[in-house]
N, C-alpha and C. Protein backbone atom coordinates (compact mmCIF):
# COMPACT_ATOMS: atom_id res chain seq x y z
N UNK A 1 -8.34 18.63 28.40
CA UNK A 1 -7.61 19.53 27.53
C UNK A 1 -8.02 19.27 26.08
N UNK A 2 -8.35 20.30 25.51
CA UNK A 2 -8.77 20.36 24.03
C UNK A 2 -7.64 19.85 22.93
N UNK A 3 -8.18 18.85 21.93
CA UNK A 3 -7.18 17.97 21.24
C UNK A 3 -6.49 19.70 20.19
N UNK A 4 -5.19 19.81 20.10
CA UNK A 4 -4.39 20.91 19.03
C UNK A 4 -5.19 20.30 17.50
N UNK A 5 -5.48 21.47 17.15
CA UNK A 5 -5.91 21.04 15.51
C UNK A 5 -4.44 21.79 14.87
N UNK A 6 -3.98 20.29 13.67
CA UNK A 6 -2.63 20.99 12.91
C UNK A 6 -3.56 21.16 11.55
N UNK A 7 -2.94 21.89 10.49
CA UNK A 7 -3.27 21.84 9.74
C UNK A 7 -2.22 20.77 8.73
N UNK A 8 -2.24 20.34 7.44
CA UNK A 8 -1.99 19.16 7.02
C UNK A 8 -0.64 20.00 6.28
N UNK A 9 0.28 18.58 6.90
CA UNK A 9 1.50 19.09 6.37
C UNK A 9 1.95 18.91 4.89
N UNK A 10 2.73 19.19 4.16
CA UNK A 10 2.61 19.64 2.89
C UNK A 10 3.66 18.25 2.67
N UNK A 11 3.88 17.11 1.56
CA UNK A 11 4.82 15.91 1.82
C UNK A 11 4.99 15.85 -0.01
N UNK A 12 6.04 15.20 -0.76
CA UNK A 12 6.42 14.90 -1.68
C UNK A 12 6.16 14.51 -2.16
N UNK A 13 5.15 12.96 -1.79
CA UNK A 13 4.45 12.01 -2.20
C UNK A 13 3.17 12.54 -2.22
N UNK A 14 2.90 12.56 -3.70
CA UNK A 14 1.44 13.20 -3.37
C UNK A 14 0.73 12.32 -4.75
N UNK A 15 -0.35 12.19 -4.70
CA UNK A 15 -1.40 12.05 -5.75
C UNK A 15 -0.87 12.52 -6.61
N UNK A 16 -1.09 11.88 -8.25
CA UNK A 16 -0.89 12.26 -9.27
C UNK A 16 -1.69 11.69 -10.85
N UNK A 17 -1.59 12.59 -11.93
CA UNK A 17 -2.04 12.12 -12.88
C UNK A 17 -1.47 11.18 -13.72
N UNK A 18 -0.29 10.69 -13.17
CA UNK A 18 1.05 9.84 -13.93
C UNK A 18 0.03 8.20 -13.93
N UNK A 19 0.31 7.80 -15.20
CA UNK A 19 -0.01 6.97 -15.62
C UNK A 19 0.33 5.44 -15.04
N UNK A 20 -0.63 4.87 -14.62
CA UNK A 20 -0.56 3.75 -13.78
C UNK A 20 0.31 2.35 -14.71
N UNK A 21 -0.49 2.13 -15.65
CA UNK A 21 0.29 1.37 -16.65
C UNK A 21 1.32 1.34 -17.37
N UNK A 22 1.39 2.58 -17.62
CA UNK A 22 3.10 3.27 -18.23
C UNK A 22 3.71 3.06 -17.21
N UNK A 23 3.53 3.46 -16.04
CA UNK A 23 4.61 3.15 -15.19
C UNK A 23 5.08 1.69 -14.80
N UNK A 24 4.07 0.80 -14.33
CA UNK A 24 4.06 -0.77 -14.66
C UNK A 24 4.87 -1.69 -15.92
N UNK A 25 4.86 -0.71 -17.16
CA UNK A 25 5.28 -1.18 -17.83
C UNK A 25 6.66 -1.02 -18.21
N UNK A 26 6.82 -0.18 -17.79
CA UNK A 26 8.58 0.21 -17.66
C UNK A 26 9.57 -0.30 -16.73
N UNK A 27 8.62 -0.93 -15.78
CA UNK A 27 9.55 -2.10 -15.55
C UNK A 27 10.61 -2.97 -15.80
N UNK A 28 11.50 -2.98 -15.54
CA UNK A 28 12.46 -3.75 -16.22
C UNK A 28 12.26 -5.52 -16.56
N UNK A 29 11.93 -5.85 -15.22
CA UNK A 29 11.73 -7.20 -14.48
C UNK A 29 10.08 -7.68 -15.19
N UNK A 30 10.20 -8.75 -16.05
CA UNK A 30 8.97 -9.26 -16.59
C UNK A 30 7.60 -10.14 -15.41
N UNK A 31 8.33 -10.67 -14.27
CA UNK A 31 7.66 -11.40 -13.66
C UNK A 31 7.70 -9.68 -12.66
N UNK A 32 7.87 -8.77 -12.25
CA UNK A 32 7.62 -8.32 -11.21
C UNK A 32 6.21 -6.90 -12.06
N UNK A 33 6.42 -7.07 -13.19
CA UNK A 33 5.44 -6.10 -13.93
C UNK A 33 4.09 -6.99 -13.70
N UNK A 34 4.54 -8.72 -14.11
CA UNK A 34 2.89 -9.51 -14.15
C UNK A 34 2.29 -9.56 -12.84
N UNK A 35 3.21 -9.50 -12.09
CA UNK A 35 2.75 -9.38 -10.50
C UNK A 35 2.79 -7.99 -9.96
N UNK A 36 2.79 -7.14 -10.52
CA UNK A 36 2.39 -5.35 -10.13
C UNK A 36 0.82 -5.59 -10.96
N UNK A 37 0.51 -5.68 -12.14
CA UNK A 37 -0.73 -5.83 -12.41
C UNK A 37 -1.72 -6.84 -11.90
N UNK A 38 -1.29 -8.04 -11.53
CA UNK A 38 -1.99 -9.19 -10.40
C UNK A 38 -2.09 -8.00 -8.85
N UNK A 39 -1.35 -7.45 -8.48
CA UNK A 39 -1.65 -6.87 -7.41
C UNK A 39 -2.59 -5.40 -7.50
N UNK A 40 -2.64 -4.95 -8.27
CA UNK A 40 -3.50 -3.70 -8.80
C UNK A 40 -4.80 -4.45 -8.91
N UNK A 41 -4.97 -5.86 -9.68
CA UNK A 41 -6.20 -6.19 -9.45
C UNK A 41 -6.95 -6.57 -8.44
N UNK A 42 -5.67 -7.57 -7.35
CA UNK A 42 -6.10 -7.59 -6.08
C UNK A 42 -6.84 -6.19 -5.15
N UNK A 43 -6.06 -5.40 -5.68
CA UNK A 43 -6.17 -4.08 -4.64
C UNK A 43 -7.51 -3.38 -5.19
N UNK A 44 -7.99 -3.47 -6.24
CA UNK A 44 -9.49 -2.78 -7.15
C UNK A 44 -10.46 -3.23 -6.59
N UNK A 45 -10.28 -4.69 -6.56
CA UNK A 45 -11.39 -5.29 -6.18
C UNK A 45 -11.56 -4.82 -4.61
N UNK A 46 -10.95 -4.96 -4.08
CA UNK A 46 -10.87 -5.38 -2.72
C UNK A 46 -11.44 -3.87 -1.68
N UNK A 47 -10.42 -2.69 -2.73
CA UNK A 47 -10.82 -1.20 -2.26
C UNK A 47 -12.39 -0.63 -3.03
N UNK A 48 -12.38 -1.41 -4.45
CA UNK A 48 -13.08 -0.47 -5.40
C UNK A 48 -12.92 0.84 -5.54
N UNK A 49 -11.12 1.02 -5.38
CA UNK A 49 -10.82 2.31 -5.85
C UNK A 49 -10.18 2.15 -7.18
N UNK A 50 -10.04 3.24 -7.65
CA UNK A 50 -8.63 3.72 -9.20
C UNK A 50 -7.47 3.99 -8.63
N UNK A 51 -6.60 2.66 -8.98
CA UNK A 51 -5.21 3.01 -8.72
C UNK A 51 -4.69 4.26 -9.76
N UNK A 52 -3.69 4.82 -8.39
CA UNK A 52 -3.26 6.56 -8.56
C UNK A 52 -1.78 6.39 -8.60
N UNK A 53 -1.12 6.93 -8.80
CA UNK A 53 0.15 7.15 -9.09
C UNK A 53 0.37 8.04 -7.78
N UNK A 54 1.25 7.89 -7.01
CA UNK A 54 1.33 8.63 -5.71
C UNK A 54 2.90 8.85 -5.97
N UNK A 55 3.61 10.17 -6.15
CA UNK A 55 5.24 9.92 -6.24
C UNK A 55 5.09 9.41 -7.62
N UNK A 56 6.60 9.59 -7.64
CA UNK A 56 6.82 8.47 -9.23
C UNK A 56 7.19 7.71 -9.18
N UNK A 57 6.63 6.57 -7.83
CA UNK A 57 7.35 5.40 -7.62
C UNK A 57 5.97 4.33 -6.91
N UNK A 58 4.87 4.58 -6.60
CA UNK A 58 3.97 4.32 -5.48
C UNK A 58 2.38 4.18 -6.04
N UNK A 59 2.01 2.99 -6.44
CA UNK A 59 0.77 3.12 -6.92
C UNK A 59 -0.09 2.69 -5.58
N UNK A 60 -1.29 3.93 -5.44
CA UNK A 60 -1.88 3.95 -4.38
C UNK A 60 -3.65 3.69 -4.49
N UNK A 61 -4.40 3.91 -3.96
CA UNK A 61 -5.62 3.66 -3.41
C UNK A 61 -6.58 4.18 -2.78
N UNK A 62 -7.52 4.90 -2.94
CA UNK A 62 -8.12 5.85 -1.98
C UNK A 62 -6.69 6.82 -1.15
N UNK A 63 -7.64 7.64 -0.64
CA UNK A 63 -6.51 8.43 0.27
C UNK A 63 -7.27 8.61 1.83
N UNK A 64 -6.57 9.30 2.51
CA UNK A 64 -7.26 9.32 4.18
C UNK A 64 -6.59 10.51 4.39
N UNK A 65 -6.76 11.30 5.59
CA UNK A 65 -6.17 11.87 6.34
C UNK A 65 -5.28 11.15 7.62
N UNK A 66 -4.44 11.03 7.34
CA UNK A 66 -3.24 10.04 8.20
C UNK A 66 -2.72 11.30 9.44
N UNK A 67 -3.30 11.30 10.58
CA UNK A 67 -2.70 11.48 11.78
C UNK A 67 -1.99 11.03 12.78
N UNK A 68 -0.26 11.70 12.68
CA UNK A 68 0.64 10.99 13.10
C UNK A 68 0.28 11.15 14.77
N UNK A 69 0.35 9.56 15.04
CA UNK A 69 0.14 9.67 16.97
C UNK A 69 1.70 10.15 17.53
N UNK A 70 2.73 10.36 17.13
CA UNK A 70 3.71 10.50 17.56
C UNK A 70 4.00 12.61 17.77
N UNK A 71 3.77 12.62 16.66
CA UNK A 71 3.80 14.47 16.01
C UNK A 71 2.37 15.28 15.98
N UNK A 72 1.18 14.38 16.20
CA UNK A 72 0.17 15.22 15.81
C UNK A 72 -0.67 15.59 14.83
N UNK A 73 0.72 15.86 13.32
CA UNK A 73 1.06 16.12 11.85
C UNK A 73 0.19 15.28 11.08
N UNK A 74 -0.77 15.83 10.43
CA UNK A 74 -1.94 15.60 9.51
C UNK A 74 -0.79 15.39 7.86
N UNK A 75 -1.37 14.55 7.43
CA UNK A 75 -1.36 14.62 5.72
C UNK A 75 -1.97 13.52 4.92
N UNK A 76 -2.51 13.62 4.00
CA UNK A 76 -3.29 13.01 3.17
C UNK A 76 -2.62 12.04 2.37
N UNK A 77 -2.55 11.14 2.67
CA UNK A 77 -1.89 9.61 2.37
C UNK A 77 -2.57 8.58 1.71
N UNK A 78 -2.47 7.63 0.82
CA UNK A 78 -3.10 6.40 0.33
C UNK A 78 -3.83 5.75 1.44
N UNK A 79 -4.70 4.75 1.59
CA UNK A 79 -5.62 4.17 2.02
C UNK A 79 -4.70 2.30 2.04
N UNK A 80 -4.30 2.14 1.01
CA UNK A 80 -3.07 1.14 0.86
C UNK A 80 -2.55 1.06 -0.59
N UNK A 81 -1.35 0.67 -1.05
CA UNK A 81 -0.90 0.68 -2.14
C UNK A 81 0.25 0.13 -2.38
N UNK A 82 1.26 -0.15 -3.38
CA UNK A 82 2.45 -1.15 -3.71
C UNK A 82 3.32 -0.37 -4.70
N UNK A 83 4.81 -0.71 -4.12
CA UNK A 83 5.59 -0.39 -5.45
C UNK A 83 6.73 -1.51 -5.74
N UNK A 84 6.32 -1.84 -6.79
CA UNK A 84 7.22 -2.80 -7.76
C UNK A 84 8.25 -2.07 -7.73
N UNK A 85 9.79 -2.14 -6.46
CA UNK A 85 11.27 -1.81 -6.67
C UNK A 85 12.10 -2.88 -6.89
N UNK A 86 13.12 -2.45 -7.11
CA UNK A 86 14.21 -3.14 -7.67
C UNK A 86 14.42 -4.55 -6.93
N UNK A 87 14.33 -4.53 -5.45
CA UNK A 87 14.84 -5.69 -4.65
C UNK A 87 13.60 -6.58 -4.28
N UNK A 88 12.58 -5.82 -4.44
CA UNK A 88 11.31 -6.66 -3.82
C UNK A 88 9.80 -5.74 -4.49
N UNK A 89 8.74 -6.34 -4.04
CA UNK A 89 7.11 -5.48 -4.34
C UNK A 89 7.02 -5.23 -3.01
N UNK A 90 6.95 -4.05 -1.97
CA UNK A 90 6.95 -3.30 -1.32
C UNK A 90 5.29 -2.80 -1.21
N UNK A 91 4.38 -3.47 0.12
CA UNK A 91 2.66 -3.45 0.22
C UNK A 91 2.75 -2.56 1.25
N UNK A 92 2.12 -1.43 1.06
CA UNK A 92 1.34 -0.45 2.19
C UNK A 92 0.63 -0.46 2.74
N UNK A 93 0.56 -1.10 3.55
CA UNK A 93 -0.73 -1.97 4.32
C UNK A 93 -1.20 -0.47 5.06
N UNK A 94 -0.22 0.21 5.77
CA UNK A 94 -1.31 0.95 6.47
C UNK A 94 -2.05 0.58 7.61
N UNK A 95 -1.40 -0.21 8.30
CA UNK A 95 -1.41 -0.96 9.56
C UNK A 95 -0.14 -1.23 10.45
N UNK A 96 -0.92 -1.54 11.59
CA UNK A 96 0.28 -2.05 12.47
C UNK A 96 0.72 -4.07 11.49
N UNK A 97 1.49 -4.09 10.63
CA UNK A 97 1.53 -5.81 10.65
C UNK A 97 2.02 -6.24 11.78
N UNK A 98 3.15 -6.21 12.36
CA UNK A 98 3.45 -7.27 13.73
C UNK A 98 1.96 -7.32 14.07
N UNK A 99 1.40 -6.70 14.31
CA UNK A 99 -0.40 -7.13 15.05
C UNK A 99 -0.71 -8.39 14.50
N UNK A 100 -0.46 -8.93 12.94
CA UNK A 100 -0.83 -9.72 12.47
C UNK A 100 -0.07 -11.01 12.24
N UNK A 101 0.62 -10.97 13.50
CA UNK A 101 1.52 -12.27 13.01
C UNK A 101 1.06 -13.76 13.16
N UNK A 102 0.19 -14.38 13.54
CA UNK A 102 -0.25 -15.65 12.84
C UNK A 102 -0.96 -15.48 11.48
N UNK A 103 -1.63 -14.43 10.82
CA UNK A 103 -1.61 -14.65 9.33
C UNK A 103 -0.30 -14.54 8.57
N UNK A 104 0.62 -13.86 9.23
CA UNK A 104 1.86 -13.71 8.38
C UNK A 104 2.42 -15.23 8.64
N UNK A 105 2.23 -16.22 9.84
CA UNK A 105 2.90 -16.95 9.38
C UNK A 105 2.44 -17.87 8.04
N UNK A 106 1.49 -17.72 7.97
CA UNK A 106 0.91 -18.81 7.08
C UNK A 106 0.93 -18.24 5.42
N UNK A 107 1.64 -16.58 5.56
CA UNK A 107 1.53 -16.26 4.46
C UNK A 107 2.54 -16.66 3.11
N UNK A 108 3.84 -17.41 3.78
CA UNK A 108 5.02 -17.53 3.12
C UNK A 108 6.40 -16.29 2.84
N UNK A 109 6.50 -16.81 1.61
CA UNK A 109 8.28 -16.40 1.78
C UNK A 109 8.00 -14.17 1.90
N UNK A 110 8.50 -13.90 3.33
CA UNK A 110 8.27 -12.18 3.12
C UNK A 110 9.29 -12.03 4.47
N UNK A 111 9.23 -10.64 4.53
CA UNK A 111 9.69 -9.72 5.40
C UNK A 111 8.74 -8.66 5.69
N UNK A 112 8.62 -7.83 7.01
CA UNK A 112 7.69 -6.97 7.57
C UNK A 112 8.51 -5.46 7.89
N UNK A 113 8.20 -4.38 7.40
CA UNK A 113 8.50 -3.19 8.03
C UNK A 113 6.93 -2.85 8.85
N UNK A 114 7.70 -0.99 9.25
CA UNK A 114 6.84 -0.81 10.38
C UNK A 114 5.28 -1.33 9.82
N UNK A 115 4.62 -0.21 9.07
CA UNK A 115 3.67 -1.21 7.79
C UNK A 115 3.57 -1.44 6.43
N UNK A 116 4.95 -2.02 6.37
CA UNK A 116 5.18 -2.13 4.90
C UNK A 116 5.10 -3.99 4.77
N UNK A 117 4.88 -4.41 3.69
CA UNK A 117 4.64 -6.17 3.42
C UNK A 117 6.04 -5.93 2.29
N UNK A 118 7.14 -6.87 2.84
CA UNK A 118 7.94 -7.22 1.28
C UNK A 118 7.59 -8.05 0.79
N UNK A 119 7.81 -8.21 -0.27
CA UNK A 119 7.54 -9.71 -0.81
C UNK A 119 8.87 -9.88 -2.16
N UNK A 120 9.19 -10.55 -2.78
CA UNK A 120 9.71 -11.09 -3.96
C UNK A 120 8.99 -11.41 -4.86
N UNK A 121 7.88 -12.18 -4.96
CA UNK A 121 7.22 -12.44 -6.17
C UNK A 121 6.04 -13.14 -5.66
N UNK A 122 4.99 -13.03 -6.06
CA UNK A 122 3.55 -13.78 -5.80
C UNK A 122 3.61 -15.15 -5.92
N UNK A 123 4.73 -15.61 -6.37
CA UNK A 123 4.39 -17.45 -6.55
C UNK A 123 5.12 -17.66 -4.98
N UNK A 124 5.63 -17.13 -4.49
CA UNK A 124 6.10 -17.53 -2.68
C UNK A 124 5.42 -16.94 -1.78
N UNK A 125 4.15 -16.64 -1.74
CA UNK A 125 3.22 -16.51 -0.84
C UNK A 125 1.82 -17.17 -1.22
N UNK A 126 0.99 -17.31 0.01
CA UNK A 126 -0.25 -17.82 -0.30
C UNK A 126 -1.36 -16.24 -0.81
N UNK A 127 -1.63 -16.12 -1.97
CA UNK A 127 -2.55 -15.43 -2.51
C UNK A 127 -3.48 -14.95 -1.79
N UNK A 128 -4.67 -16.05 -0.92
CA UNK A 128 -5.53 -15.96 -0.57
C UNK A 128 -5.25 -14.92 1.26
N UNK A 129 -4.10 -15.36 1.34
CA UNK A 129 -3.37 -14.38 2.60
C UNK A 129 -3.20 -13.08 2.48
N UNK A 130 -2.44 -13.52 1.57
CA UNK A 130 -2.26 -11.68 0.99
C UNK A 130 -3.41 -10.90 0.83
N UNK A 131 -5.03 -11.40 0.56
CA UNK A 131 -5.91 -10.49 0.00
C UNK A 131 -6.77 -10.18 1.08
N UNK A 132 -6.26 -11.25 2.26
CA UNK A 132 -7.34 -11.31 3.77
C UNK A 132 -6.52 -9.96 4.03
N UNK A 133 -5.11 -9.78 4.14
CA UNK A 133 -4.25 -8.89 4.69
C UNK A 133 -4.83 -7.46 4.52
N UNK A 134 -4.62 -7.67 2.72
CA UNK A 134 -5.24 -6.38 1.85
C UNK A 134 -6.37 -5.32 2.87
N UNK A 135 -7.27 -6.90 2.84
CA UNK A 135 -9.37 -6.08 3.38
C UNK A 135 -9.24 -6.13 4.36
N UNK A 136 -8.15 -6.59 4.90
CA UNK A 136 -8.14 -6.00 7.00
C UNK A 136 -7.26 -4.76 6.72
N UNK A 137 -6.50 -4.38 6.10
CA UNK A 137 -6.01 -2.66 6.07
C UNK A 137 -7.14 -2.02 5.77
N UNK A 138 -8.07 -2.26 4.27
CA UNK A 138 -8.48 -1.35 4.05
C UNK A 138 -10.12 -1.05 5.00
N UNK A 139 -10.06 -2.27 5.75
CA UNK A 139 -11.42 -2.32 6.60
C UNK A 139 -10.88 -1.10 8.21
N UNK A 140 -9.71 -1.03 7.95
CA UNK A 140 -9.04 -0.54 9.73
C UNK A 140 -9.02 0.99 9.03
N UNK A 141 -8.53 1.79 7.48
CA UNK A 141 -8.85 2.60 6.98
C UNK A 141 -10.24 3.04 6.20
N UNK A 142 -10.56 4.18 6.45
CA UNK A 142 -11.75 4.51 5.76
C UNK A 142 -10.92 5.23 4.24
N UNK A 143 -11.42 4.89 2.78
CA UNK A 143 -11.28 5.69 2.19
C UNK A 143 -12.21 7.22 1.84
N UNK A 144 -11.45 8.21 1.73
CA UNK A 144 -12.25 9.37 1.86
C UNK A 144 -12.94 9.90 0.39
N UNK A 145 -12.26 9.48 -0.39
CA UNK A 145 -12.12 9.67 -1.95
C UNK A 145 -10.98 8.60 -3.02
């Protein structure tokens, strides 16, 4: 049986021209701004993309065409990306993490959604974990642009 082609559903979060640093800097929280820009650099290097403003809350990374296995439902999504909120820095891995649970153990102080990384602050995890984490998302995603 021939795979249904959807066409790409239309979502809120979208790419934008909103300013990556203005937004970083409006931060309230002084240690969670130095560690939104420590993680933007992690994420440059690692993608060699231009962090994008995705939403007005979501600095992102390349984009993909993200096909949901559940719905079918196409839409054009970050590649991986982070947002410095109120309770934690919130990583878009863009993966299954439970898949990865002996690097998570060794990664330190976090919590896991479906593929989201929490964290509190970069001095309670191991660095060098976090950036293996990073280049295994963005190696399991292709960026398209």
């Amino acid at each position: 049986m021939a795979e249904k082609k959807s066409k790409p559903v239309e979502i809120k979060t979208k790419e934008n021209a909103a300013s990556v640093e203005d937004f970083i800097n409006a931060v309230a929280d002084e240690q969670k701004r130095k560690d939104s820009f420590a993680i933007i650099e992690m994420m440059k290097k690692v993608t060699g993309a231009v962090p994008m403003m995705w939403g007005s809350s979501i600095i992102g990374f390349g984009n993909k065409r993200y096909k949901s296995p559940a719905t079918g439902r196409e839409v054009d999504w970050l590649v991986i990306g982070f947002s410095p909120r109120k309770a934690n820095l919130a990583l878009y891995l863009s993966m299954n993490i439970k898949a990865h649970e002996e690097t998570l153990k060794k990664l330190g102080k976090h919590k896991i959604g479906v593929g989201c990384l929490y964290i509190n602050k970069l001095e309670d995890i191991d660095l060098e974990v976090l950036i293996e984490l990073i280049d295994e998302s963005v190696k399991r995603n292709q960026i398209t642009s």
